[in-house]
C-alpha atoms as a PDB file:
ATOM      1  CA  UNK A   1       6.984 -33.045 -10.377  1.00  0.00           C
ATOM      2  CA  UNK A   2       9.180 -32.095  -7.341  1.00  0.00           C
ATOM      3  CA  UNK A   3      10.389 -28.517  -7.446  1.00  0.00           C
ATOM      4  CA  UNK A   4      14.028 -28.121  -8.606  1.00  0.00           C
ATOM      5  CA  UNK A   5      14.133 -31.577 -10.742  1.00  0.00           C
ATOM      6  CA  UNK A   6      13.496 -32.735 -13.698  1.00  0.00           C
ATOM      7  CA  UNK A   7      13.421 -35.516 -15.754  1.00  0.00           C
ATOM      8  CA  UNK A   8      15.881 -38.562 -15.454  1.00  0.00           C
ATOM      9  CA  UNK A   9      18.789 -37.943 -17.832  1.00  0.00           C
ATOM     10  CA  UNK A  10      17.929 -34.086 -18.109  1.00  0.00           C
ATOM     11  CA  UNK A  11      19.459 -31.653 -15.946  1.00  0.00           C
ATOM     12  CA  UNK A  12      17.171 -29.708 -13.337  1.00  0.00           C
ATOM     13  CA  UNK A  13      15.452 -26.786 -14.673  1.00  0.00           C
ATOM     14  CA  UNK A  14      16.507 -22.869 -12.912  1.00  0.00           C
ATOM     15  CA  UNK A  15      12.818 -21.631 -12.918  1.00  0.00           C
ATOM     16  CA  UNK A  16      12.085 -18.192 -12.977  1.00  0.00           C
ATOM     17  CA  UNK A  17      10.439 -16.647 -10.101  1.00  0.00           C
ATOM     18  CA  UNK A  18       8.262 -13.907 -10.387  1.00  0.00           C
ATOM     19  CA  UNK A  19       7.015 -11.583  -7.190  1.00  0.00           C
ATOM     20  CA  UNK A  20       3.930 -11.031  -6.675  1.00  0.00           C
ATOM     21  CA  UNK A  21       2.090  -8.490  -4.083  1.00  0.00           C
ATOM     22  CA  UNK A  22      -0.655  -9.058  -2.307  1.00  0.00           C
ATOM     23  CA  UNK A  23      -2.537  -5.344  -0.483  1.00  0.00           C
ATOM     24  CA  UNK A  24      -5.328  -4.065   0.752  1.00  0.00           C
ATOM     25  CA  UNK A  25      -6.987  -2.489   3.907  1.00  0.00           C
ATOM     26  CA  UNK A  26      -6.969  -4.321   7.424  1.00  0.00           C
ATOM     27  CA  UNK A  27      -9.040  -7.607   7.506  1.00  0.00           C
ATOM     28  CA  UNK A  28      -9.643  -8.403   3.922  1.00  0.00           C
ATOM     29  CA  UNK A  29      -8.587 -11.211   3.376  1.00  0.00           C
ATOM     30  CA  UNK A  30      -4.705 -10.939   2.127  1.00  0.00           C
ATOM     31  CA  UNK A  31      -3.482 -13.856   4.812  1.00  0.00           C
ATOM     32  CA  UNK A  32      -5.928 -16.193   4.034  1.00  0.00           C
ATOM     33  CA  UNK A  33      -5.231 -15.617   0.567  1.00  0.00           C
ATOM     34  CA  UNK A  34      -1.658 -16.584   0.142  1.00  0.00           C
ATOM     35  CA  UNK A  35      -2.331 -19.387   3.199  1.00  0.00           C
ATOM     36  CA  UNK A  36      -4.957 -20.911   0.211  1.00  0.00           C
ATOM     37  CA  UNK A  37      -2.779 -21.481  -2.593  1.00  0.00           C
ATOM     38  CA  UNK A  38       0.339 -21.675  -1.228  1.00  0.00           C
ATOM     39  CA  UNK A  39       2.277 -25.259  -1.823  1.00  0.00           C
ATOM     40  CA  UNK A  40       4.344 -24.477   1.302  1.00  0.00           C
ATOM     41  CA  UNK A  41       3.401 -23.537   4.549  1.00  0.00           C
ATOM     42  CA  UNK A  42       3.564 -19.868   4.729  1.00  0.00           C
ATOM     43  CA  UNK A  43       5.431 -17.388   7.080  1.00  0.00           C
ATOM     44  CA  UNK A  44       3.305 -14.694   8.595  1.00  0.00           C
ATOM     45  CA  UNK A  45       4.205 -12.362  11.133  1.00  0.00           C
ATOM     46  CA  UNK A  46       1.077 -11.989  12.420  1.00  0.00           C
ATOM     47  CA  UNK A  47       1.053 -10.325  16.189  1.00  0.00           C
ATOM     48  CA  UNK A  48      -2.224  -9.779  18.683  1.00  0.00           C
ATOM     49  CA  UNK A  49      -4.295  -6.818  18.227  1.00  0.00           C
ATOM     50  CA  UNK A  50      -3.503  -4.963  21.456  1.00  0.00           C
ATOM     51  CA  UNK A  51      -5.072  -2.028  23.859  1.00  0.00           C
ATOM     52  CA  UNK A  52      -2.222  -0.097  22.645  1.00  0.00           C
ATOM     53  CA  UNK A  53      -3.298  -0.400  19.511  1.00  0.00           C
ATOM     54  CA  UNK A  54      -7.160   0.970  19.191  1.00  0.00           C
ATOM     55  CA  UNK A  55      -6.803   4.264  18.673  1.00  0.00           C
ATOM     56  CA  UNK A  56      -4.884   3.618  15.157  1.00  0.00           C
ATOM     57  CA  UNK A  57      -5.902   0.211  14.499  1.00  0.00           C
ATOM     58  CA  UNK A  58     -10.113   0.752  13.013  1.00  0.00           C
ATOM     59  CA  UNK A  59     -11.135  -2.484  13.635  1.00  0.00           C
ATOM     60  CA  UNK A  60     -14.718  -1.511  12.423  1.00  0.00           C
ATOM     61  CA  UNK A  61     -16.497  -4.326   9.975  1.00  0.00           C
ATOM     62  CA  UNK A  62     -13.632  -6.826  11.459  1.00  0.00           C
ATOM     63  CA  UNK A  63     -14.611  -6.642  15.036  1.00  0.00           C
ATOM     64  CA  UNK A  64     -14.232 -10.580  15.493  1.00  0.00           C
ATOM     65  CA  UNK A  65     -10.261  -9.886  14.280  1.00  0.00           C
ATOM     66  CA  UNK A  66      -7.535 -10.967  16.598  1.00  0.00           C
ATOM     67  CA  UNK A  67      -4.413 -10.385  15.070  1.00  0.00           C
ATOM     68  CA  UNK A  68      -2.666  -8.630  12.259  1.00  0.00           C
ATOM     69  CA  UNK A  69       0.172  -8.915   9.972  1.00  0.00           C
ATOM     70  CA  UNK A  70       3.027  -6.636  10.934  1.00  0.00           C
ATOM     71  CA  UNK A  71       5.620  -7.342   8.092  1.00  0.00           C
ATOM     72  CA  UNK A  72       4.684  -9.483   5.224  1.00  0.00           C
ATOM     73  CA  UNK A  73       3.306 -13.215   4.747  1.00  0.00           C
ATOM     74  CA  UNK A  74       5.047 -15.087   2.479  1.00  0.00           C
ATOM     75  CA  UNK A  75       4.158 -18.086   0.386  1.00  0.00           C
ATOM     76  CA  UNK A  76       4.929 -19.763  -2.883  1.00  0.00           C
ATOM     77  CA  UNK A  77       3.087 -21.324  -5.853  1.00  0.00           C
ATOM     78  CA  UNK A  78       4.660 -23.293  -8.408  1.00  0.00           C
ATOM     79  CA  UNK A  79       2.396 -22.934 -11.729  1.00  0.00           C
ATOM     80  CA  UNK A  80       4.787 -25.333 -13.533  1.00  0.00           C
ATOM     81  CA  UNK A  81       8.399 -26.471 -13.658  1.00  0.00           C
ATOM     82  CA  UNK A  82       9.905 -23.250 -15.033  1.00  0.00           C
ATOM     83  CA  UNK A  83       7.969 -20.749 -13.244  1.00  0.00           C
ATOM     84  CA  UNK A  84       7.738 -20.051  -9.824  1.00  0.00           C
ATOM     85  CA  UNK A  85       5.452 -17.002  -7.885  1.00  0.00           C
ATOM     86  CA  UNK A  86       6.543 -15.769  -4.572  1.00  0.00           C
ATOM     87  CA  UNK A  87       3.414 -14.485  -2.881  1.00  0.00           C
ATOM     88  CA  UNK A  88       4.250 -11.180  -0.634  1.00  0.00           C
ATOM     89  CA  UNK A  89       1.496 -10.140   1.544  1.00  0.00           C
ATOM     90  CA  UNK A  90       1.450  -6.265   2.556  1.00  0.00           C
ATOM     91  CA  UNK A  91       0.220  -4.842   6.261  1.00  0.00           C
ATOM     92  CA  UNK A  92      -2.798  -3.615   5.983  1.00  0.00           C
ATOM     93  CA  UNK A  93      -2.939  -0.922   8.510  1.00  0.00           C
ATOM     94  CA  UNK A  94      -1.519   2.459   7.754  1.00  0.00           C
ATOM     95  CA  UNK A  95       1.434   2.696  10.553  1.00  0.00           C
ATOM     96  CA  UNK A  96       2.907  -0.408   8.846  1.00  0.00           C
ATOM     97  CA  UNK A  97       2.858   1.096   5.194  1.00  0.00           C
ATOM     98  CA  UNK A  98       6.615   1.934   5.575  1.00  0.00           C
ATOM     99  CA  UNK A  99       7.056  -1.583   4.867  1.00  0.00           C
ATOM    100  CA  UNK A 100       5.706  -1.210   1.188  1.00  0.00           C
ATOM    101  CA  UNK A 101       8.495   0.247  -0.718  1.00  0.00           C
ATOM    102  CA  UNK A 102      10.616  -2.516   0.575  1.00  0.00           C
ATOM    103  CA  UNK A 103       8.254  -5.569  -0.290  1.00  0.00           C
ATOM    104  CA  UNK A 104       7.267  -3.503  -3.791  1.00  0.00           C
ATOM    105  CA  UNK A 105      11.284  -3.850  -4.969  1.00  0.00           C
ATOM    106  CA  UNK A 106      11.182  -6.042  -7.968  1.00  0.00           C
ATOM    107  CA  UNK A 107       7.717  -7.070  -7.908  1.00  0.00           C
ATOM    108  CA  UNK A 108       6.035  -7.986 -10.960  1.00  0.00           C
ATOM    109  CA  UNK A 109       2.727  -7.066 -10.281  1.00  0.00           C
ATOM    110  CA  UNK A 110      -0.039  -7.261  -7.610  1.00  0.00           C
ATOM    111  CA  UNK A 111      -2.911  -8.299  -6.815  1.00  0.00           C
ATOM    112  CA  UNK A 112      -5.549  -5.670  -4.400  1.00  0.00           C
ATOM    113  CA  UNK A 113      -7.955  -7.230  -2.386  1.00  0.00           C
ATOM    114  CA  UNK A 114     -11.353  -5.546  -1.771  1.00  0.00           C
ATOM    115  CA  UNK A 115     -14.292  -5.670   0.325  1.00  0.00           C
ATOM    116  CA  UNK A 116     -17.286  -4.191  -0.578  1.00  0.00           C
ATOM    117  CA  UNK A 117     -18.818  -3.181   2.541  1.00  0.00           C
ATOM    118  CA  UNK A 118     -15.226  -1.462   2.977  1.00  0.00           C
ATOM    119  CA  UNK A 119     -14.513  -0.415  -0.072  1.00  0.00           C
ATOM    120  CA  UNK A 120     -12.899   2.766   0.886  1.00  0.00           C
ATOM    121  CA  UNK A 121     -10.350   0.314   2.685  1.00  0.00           C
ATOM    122  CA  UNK A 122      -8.222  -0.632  -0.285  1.00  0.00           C
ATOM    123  CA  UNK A 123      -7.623   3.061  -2.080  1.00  0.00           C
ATOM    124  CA  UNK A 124      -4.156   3.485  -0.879  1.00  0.00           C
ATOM    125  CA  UNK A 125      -3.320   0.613  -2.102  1.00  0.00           C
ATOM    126  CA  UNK A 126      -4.948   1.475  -5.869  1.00  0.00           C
ATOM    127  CA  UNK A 127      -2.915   4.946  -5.587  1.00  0.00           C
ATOM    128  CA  UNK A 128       0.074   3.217  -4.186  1.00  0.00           C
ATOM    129  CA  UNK A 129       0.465   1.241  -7.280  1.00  0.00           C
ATOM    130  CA  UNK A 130      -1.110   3.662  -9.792  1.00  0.00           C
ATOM    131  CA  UNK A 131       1.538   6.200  -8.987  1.00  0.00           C
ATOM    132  CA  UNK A 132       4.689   3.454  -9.216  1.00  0.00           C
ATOM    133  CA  UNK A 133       3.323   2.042 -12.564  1.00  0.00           C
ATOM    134  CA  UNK A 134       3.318  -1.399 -11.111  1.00  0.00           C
ATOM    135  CA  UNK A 135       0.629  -3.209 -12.930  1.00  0.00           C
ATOM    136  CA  UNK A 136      -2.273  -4.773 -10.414  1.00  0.00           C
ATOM    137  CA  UNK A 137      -4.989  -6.158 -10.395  1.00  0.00           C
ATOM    138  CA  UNK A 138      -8.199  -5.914  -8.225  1.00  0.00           C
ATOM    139  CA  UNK A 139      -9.873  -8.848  -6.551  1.00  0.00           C
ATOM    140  CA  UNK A 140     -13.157  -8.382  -4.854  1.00  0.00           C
ATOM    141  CA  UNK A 141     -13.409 -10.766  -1.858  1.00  0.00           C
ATOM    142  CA  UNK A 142     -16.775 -11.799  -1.977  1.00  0.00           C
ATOM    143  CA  UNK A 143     -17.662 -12.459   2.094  1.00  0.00           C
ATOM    144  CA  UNK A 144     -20.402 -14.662   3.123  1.00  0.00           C
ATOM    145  CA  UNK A 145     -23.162 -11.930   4.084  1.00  0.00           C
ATOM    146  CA  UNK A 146     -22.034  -9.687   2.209  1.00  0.00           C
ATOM    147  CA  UNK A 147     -24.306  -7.207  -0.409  1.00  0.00           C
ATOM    148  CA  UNK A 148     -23.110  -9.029  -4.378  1.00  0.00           C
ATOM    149  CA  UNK A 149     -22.952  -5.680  -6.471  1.00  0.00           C
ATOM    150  CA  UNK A 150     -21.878  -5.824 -10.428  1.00  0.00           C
ATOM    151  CA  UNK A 151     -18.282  -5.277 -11.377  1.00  0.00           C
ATOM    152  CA  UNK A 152     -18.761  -2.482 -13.310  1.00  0.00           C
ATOM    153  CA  UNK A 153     -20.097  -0.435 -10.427  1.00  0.00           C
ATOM    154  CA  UNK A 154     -17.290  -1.493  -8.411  1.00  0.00           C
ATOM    155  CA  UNK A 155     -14.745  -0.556 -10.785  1.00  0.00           C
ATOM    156  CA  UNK A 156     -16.785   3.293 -10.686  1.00  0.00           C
ATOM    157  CA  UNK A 157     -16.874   3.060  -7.148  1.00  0.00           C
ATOM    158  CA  UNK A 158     -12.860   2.885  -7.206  1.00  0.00           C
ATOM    159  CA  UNK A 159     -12.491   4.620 -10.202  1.00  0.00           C
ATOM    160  CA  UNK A 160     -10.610   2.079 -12.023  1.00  0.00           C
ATOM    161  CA  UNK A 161      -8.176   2.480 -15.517  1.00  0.00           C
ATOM    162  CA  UNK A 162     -10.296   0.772 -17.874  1.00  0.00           C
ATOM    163  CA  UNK A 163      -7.138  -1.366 -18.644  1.00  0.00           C
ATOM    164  CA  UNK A 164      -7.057  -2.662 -14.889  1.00  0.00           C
ATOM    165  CA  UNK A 165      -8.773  -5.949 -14.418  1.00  0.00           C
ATOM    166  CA  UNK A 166     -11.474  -6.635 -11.461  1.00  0.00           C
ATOM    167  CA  UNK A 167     -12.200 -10.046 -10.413  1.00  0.00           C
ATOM    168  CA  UNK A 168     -14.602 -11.434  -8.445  1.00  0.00           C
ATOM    169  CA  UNK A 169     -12.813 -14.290  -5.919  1.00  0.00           C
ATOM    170  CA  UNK A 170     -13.102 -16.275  -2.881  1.00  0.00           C
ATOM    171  CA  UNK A 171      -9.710 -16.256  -0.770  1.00  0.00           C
ATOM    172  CA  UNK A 172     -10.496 -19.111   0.805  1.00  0.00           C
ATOM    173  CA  UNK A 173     -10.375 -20.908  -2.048  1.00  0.00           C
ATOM    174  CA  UNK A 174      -7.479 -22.304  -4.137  1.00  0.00           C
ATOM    175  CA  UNK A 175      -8.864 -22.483  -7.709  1.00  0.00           C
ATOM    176  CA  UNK A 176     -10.277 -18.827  -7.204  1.00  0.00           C
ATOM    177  CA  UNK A 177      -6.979 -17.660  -5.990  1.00  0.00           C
ATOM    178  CA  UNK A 178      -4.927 -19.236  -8.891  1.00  0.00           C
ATOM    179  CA  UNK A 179      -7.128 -17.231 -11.266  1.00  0.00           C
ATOM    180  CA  UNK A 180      -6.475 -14.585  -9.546  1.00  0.00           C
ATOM    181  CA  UNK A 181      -2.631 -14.790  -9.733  1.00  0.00           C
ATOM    182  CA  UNK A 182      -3.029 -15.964 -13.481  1.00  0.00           C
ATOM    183  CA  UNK A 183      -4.636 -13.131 -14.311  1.00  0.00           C
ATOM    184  CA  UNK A 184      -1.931 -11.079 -12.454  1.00  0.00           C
ATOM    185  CA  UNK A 185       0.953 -12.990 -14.671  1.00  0.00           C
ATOM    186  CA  UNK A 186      -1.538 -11.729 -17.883  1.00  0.00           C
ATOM    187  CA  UNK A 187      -1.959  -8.186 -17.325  1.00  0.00           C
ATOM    188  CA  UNK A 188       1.779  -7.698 -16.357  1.00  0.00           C
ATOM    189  CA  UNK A 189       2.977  -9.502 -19.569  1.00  0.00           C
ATOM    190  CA  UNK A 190       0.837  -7.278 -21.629  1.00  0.00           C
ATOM    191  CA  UNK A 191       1.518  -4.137 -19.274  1.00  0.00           C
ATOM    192  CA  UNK A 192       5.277  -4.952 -20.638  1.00  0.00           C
ATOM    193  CA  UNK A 193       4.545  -5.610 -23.653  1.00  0.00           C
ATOM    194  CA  UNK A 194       2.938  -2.244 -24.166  1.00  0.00           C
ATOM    195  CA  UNK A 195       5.954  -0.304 -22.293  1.00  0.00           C
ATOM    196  CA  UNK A 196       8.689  -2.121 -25.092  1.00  0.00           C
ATOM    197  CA  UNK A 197       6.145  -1.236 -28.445  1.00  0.00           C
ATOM    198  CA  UNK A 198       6.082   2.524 -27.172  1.00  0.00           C
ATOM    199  CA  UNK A 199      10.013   2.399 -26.506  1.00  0.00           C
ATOM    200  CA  UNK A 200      10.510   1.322 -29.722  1.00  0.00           C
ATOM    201  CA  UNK A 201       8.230   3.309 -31.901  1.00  0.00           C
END
């Protein structure tokens, strides 16, 4: 079904759309995520890596990168005909972080991507959303080459709330992403759910 109609003899459906984040450090994968599931093209505001730039921009474990993101990319994924997600992806590199709070406003949850062999990469982005009480969720994006290690040491490794789901995933890969996202949509729903039963007991 096309977005915004409906049936013949029904009127359209207003969806709801729901906001979804997308961190992490530089180079993990955050682009090619919401390029993979995205049903339109996406916008990304992605610049050249420049001489200016290395001394702040640690390009180490990415060396073959070219360019980053600078604002946001933006995408959208329609899971059925009443509910919409808008994909927002963060910059990964610390002097764009200023851009956070402003992408964050209204979000309903988000998703932070990991790569094991930089794990230390995607901590500010755990903190960042540990410390606004926006729910997330971790995928690990599991790079050809890269050492497979179990989930549970992972979620040691980062020190995870045992209420936080980690995923393995593949960004390059639609079905993997839509889990993803799905289980985004799951653990805010319940992270709400838990929020109204201690308001009203």
């Amino acid at each position: 079904m096309i977005f915004g109609r409906s049936e013949r003899g029904k009127p359209p459906v207003e969806p709801v759309t729901l906001k979804i984040l997308v961190a992490g450090g530089f180079g993990v994968g955050k682009t090619t995520l919401v390029g993979a599931v995205s049903e339109i093209r996406p916008l990304r505001t992605e610049e050249l890596l420049t001489e200016a730039g290395r001394p702040v921009d640690d390009t180490s474990g990415v060396a073959s990168k070219s360019t980053t993101t600078v604002a946001m990319d933006f995408g959208r994924i329609t899971l059925r005909e009443d509910l919409v997600l808008y994909l927002f992806g963060t910059p990964g590199q610390e002097r764009f972080w200023f851009m956070w709070d402003e992408l964050s406003e209204g979000a309903l949850g988000a998703v932070v991507l990991a790569d094991t062999r930089r794990l230390e990469d995607c901590f500010a982005a755990v903190d960042y959303f540990e410390r606004r009480s926006i729910p997330f969720l971790v995928g690990v994006n599991c790079f050809e080459g890269a050492a497979r290690y179990p989930a549970e040491d992972i979620r040691r490794a980062l020190d995870l709330d045992d209420d936080v789901p980690l995923l393995l995933c593949d960004a390059r890969d639609r079905e993997s992403v839509k889990e993803i996202l799905i289980g985004v949509v799951r653990h805010a729903m319940d992270h709400a759910a838990e929020r109204r039963q201690t308001v009203t007991t």
